[in-house]
PDB file of N, CA and C in Angstrom:
ATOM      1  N   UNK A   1      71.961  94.874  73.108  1.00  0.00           N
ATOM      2  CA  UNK A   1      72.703  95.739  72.219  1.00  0.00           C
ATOM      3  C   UNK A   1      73.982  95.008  71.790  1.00  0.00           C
ATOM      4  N   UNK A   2      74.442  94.939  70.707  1.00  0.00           N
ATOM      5  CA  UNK A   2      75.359  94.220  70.025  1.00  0.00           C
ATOM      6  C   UNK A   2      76.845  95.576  70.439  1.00  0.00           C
ATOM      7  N   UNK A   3      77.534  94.499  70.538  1.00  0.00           N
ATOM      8  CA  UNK A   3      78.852  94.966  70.720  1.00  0.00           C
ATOM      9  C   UNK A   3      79.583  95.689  69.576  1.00  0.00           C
ATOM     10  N   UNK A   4      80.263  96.627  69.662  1.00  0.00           N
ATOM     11  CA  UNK A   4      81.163  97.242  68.917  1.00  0.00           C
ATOM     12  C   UNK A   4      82.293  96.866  67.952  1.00  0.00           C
ATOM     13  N   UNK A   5      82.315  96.442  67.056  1.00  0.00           N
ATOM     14  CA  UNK A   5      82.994  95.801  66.623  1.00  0.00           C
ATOM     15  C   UNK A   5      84.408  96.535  65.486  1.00  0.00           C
ATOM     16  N   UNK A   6      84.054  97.365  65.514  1.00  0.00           N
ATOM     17  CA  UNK A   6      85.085  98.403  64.586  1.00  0.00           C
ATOM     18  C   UNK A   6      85.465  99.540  65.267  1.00  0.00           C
ATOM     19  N   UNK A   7      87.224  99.909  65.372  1.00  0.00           N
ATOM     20  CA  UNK A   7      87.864 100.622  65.957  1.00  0.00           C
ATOM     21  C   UNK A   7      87.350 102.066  65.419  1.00  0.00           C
ATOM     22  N   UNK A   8      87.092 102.668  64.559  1.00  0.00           N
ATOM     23  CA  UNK A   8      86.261 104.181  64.176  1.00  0.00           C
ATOM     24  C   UNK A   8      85.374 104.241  65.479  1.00  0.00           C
ATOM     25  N   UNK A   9      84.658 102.756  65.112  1.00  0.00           N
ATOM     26  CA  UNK A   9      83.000 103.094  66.384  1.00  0.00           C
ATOM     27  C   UNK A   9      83.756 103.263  67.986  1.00  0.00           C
ATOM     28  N   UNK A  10      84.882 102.062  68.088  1.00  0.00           N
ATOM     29  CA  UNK A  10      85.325 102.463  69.710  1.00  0.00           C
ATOM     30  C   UNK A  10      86.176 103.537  70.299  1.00  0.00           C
ATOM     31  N   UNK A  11      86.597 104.177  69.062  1.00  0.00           N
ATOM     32  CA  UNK A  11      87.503 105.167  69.218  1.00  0.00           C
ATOM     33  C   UNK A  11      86.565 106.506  69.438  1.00  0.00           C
ATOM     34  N   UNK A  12      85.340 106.852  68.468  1.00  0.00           N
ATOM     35  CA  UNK A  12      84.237 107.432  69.030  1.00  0.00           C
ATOM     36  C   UNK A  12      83.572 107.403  70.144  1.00  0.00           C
ATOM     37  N   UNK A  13      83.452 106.281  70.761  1.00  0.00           N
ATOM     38  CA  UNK A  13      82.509 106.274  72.099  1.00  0.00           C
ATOM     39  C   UNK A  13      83.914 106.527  73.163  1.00  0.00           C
ATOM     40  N   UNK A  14      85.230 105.956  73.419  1.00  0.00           N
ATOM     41  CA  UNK A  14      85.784 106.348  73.853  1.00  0.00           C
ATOM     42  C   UNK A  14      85.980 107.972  73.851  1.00  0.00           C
ATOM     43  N   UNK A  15      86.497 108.718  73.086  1.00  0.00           N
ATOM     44  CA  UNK A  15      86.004 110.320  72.638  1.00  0.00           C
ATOM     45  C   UNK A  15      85.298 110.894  73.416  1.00  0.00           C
ATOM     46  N   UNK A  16      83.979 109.966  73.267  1.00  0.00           N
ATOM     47  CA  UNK A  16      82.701 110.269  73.808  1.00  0.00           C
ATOM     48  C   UNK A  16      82.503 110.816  75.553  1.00  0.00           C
ATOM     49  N   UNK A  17      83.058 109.499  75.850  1.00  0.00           N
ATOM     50  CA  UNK A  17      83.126 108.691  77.180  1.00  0.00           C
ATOM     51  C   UNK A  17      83.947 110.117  77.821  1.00  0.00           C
ATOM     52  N   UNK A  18      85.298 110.505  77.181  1.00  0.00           N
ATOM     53  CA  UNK A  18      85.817 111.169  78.124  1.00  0.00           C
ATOM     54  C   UNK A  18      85.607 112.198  77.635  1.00  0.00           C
ATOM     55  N   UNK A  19      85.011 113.011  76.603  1.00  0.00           N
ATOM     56  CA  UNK A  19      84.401 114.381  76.514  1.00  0.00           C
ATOM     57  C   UNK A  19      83.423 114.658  77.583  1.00  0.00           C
ATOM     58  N   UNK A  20      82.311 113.649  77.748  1.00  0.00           N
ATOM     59  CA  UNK A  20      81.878 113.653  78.490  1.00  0.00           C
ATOM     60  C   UNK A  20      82.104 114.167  79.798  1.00  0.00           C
ATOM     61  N   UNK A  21      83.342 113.185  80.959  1.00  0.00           N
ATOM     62  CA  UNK A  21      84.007 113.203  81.797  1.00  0.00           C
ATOM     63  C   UNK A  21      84.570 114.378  82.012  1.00  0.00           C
ATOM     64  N   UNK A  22      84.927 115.114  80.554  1.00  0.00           N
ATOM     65  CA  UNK A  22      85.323 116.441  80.548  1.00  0.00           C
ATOM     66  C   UNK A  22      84.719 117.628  81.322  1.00  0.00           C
ATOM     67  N   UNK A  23      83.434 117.831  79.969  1.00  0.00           N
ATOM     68  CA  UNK A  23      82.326 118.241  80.378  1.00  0.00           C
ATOM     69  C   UNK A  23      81.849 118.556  81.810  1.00  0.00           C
ATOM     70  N   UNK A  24      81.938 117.607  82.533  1.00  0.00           N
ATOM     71  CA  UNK A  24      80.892 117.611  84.116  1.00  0.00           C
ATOM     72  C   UNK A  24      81.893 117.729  85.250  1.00  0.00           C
ATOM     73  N   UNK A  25      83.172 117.582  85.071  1.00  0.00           N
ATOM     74  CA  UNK A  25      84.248 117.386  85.586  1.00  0.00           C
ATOM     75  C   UNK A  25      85.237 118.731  85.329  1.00  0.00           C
ATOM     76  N   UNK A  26      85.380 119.700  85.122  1.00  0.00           N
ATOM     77  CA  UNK A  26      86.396 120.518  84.512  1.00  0.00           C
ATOM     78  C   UNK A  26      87.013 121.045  85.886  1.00  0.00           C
ATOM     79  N   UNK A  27      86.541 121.748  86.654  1.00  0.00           N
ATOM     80  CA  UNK A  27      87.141 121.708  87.861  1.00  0.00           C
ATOM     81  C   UNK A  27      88.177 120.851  88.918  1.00  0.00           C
ATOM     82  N   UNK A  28      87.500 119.772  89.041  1.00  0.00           N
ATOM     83  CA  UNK A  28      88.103 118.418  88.715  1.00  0.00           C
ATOM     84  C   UNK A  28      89.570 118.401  88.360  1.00  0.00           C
ATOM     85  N   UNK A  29      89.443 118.435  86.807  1.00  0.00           N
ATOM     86  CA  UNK A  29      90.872 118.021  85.878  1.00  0.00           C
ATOM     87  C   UNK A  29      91.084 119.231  86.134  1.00  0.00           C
ATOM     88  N   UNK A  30      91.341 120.297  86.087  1.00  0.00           N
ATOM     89  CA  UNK A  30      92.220 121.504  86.334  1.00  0.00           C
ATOM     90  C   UNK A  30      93.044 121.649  87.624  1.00  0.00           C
ATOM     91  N   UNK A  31      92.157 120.830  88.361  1.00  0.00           N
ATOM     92  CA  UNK A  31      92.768 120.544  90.231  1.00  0.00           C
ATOM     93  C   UNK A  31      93.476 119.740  90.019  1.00  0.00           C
ATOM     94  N   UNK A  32      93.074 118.254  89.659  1.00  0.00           N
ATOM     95  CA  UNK A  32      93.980 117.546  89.206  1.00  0.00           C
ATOM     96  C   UNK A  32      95.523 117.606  88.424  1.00  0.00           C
ATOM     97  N   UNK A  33      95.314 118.253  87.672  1.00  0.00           N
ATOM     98  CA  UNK A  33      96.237 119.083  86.525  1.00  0.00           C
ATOM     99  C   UNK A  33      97.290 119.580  87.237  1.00  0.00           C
ATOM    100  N   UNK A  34      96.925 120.392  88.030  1.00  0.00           N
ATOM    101  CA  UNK A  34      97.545 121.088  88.724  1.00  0.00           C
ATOM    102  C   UNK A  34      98.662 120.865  89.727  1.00  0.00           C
ATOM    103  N   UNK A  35      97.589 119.876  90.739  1.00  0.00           N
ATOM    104  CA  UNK A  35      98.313 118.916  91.648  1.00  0.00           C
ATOM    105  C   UNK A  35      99.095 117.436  91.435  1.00  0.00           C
ATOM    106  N   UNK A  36      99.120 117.747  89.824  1.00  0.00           N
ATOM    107  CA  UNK A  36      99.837 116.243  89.436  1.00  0.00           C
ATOM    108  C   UNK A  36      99.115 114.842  89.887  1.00  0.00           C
ATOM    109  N   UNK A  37      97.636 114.895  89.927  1.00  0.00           N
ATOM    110  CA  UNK A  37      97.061 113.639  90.753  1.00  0.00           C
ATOM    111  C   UNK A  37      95.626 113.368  89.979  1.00  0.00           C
ATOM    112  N   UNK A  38      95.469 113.992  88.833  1.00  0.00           N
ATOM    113  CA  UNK A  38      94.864 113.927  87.791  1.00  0.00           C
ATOM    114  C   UNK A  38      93.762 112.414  87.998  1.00  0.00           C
ATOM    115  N   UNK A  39      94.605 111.510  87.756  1.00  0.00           N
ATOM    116  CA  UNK A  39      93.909 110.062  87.978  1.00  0.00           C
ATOM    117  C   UNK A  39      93.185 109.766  89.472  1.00  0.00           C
ATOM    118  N   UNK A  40      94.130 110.082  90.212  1.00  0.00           N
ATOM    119  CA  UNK A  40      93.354 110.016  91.920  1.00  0.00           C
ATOM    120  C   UNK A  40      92.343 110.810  91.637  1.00  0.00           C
ATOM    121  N   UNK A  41      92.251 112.334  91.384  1.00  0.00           N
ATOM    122  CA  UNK A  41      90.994 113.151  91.853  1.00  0.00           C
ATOM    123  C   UNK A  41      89.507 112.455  91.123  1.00  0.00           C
ATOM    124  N   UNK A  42      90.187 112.072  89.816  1.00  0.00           N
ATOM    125  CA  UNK A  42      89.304 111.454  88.828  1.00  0.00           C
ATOM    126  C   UNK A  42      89.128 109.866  88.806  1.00  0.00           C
ATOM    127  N   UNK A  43      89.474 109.271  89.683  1.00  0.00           N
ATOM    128  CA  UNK A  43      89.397 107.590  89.478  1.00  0.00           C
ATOM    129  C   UNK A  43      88.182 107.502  89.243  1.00  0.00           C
ATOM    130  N   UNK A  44      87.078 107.617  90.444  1.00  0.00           N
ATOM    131  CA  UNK A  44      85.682 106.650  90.222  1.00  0.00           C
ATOM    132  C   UNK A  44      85.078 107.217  89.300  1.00  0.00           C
ATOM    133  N   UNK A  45      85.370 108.513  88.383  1.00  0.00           N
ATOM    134  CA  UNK A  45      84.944 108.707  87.250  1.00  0.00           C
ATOM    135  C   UNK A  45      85.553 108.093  85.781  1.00  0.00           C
ATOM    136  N   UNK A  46      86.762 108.388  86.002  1.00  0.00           N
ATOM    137  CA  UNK A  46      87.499 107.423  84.869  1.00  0.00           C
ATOM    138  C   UNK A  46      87.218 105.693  84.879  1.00  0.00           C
ATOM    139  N   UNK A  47      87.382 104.996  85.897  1.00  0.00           N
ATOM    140  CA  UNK A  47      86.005 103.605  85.889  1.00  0.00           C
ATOM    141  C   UNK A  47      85.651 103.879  85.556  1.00  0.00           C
ATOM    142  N   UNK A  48      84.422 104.341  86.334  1.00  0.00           N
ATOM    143  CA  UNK A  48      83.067 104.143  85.531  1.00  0.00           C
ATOM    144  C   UNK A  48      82.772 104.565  84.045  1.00  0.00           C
ATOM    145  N   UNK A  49      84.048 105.341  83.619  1.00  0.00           N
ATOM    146  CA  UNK A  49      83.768 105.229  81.973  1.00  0.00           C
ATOM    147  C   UNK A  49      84.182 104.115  81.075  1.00  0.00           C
ATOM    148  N   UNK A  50      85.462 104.054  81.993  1.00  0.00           N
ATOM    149  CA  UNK A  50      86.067 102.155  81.312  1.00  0.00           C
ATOM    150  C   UNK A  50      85.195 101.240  81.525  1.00  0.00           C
ATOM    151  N   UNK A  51      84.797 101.191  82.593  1.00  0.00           N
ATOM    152  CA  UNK A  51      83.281 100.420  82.678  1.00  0.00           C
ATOM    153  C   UNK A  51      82.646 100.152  81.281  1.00  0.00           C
ATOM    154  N   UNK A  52      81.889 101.046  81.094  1.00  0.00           N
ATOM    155  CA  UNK A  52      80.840 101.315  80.362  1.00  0.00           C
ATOM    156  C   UNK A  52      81.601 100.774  78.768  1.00  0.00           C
ATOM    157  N   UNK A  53      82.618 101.767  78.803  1.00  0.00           N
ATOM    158  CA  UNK A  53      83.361 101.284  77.581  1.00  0.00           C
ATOM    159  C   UNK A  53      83.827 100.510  77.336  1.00  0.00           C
ATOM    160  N   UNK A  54      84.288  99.216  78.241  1.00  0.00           N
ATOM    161  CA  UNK A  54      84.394  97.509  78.128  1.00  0.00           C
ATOM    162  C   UNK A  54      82.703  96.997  77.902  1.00  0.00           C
ATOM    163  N   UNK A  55      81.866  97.671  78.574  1.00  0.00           N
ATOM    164  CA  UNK A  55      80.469  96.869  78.225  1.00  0.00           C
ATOM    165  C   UNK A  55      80.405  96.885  76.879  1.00  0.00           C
ATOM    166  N   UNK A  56      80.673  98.453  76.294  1.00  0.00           N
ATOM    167  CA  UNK A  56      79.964  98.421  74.780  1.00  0.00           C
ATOM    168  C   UNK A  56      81.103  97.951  73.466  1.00  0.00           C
ATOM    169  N   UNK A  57      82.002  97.433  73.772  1.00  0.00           N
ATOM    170  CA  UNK A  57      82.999  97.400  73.066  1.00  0.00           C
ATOM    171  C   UNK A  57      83.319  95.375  73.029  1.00  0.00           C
ATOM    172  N   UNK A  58      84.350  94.767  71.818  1.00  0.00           N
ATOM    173  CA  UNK A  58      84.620  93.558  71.859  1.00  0.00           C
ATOM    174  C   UNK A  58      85.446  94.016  72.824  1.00  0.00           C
ATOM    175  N   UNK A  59      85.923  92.229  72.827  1.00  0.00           N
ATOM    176  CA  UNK A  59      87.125  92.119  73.896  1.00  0.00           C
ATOM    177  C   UNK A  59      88.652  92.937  73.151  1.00  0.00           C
ATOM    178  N   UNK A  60      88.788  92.422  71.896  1.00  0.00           N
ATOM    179  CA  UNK A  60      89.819  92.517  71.333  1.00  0.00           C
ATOM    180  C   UNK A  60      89.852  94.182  70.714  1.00  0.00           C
ATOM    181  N   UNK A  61      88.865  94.849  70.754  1.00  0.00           N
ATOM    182  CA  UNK A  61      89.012  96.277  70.686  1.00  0.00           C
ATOM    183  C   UNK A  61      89.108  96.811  71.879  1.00  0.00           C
ATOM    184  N   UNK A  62      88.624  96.283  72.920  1.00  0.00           N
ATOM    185  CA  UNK A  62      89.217  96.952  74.130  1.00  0.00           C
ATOM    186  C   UNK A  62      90.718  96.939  74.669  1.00  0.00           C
ATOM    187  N   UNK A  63      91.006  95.925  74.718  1.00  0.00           N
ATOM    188  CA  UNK A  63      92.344  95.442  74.470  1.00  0.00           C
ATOM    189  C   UNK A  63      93.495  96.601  74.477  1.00  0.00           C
ATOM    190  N   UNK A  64      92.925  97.699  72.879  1.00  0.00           N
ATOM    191  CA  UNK A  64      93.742  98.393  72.245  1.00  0.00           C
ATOM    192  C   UNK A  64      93.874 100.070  73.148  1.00  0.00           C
ATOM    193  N   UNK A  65      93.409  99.649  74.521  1.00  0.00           N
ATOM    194  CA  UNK A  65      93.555 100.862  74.653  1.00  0.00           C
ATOM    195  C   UNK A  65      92.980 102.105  74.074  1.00  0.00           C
ATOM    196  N   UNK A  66      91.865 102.118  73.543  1.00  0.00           N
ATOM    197  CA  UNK A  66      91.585 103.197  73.003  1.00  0.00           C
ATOM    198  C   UNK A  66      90.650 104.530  73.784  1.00  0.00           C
ATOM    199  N   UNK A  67      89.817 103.352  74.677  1.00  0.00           N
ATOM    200  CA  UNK A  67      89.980 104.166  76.020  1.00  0.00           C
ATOM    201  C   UNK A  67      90.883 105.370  76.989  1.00  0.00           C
ATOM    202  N   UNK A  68      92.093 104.623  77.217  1.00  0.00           N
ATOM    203  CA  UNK A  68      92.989 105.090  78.133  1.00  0.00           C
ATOM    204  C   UNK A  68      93.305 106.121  76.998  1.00  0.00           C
ATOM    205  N   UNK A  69      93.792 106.475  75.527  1.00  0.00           N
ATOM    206  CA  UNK A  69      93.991 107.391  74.917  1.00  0.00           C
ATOM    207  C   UNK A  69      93.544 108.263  74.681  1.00  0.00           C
ATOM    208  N   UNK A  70      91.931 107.964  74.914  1.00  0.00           N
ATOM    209  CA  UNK A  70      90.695 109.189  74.752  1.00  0.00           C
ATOM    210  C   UNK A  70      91.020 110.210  76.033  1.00  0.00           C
ATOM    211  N   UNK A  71      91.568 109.201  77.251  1.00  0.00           N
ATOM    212  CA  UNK A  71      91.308 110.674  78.228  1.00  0.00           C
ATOM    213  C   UNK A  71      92.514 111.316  78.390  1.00  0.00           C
ATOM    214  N   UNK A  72      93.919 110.720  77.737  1.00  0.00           N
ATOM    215  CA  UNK A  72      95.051 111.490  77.934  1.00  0.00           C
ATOM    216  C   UNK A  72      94.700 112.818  76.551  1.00  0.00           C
ATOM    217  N   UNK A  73      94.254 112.474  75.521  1.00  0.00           N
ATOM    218  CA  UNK A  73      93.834 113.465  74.875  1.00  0.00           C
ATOM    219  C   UNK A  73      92.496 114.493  75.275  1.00  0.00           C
ATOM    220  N   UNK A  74      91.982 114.022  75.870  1.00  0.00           N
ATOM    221  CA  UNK A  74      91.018 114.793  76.092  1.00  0.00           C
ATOM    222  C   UNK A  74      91.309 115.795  77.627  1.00  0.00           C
ATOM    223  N   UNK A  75      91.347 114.545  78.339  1.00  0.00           N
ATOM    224  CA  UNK A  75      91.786 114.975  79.934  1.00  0.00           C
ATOM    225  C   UNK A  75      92.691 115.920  80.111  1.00  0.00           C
ATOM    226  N   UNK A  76      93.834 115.485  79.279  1.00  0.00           N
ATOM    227  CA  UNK A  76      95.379 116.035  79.908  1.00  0.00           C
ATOM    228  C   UNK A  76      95.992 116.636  78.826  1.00  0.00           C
ATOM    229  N   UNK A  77      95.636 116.629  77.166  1.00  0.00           N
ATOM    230  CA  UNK A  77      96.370 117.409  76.532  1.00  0.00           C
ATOM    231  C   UNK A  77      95.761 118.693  76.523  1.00  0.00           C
ATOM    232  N   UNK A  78      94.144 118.632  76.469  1.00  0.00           N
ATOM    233  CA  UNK A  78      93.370 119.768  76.148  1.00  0.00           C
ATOM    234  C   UNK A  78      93.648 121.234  77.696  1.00  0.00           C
ATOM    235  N   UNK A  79      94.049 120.213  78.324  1.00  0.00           N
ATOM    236  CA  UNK A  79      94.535 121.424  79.495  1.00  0.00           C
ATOM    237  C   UNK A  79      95.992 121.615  80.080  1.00  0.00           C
ATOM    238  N   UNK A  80      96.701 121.584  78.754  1.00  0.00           N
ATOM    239  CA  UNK A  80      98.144 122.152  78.947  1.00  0.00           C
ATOM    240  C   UNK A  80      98.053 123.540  78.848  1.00  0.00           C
ATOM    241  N   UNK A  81      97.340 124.069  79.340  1.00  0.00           N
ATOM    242  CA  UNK A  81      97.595 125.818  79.088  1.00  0.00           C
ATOM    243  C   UNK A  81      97.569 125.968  80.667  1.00  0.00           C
ATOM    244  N   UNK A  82      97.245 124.919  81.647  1.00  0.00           N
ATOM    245  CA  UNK A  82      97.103 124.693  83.002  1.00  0.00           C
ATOM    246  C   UNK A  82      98.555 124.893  83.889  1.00  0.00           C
ATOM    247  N   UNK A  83      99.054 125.507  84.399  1.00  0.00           N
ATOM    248  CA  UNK A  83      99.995 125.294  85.441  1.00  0.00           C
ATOM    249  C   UNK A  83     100.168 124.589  86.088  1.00  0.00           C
ATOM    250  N   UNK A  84     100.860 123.604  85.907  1.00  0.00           N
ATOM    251  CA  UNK A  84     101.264 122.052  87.035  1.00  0.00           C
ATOM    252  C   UNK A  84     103.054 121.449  86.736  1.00  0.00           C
ATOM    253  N   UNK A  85     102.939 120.857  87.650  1.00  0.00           N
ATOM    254  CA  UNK A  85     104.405 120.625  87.899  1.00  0.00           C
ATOM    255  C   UNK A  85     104.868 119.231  86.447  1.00  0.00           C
ATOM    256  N   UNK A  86     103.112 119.062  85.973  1.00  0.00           N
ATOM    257  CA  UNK A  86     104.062 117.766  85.000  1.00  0.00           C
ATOM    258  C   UNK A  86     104.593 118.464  83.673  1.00  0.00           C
ATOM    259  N   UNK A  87     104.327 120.044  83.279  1.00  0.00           N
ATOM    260  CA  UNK A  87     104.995 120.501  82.510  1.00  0.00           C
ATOM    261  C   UNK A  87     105.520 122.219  82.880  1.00  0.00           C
TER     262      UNK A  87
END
């Protein structure tokens, strides 16, 4: 499979990646959320999506972070209605 080469396409699978993570995980990020430890409760899931999303992506679009932005938007903005000490 040919690599990703345009930021639309990696910014989508990133999206993807942590909608996903969302999805199967919501309990999870709400605990997390909560307890301010968001990344700990979620590490070997957040890998394994960077994982995946360095496999399918160039070097130089990975680079850009577009990853790590998918899950602060997805992860952590979509559950500010959450009670936790980071807001």
């Amino acid at each position: 499979m040919a690599l990703i080469e345009t930021e639309e396409a990696a910014r989508r699978l990133a999206r993807a990646i942590a909608s996903d993570l969302s999805l199967y995980n919501e309990e999870k990020i709400v605990k997390g959320v909560q307890a301010d430890n968001l990344y700990e409760e979620l590490s070997g899931e957040i890998e394994e999506g960077r994982a995946l999303f360095k496999s399918r992506v160039s070097p130089d679009l990975y680079a850009k972070n577009f990853y790590d932005r998918a899950i602060i938007d997805i992860l952590v903005r979509s559950k500010g209605h959450v009670q936790s000490k980071l807001w």
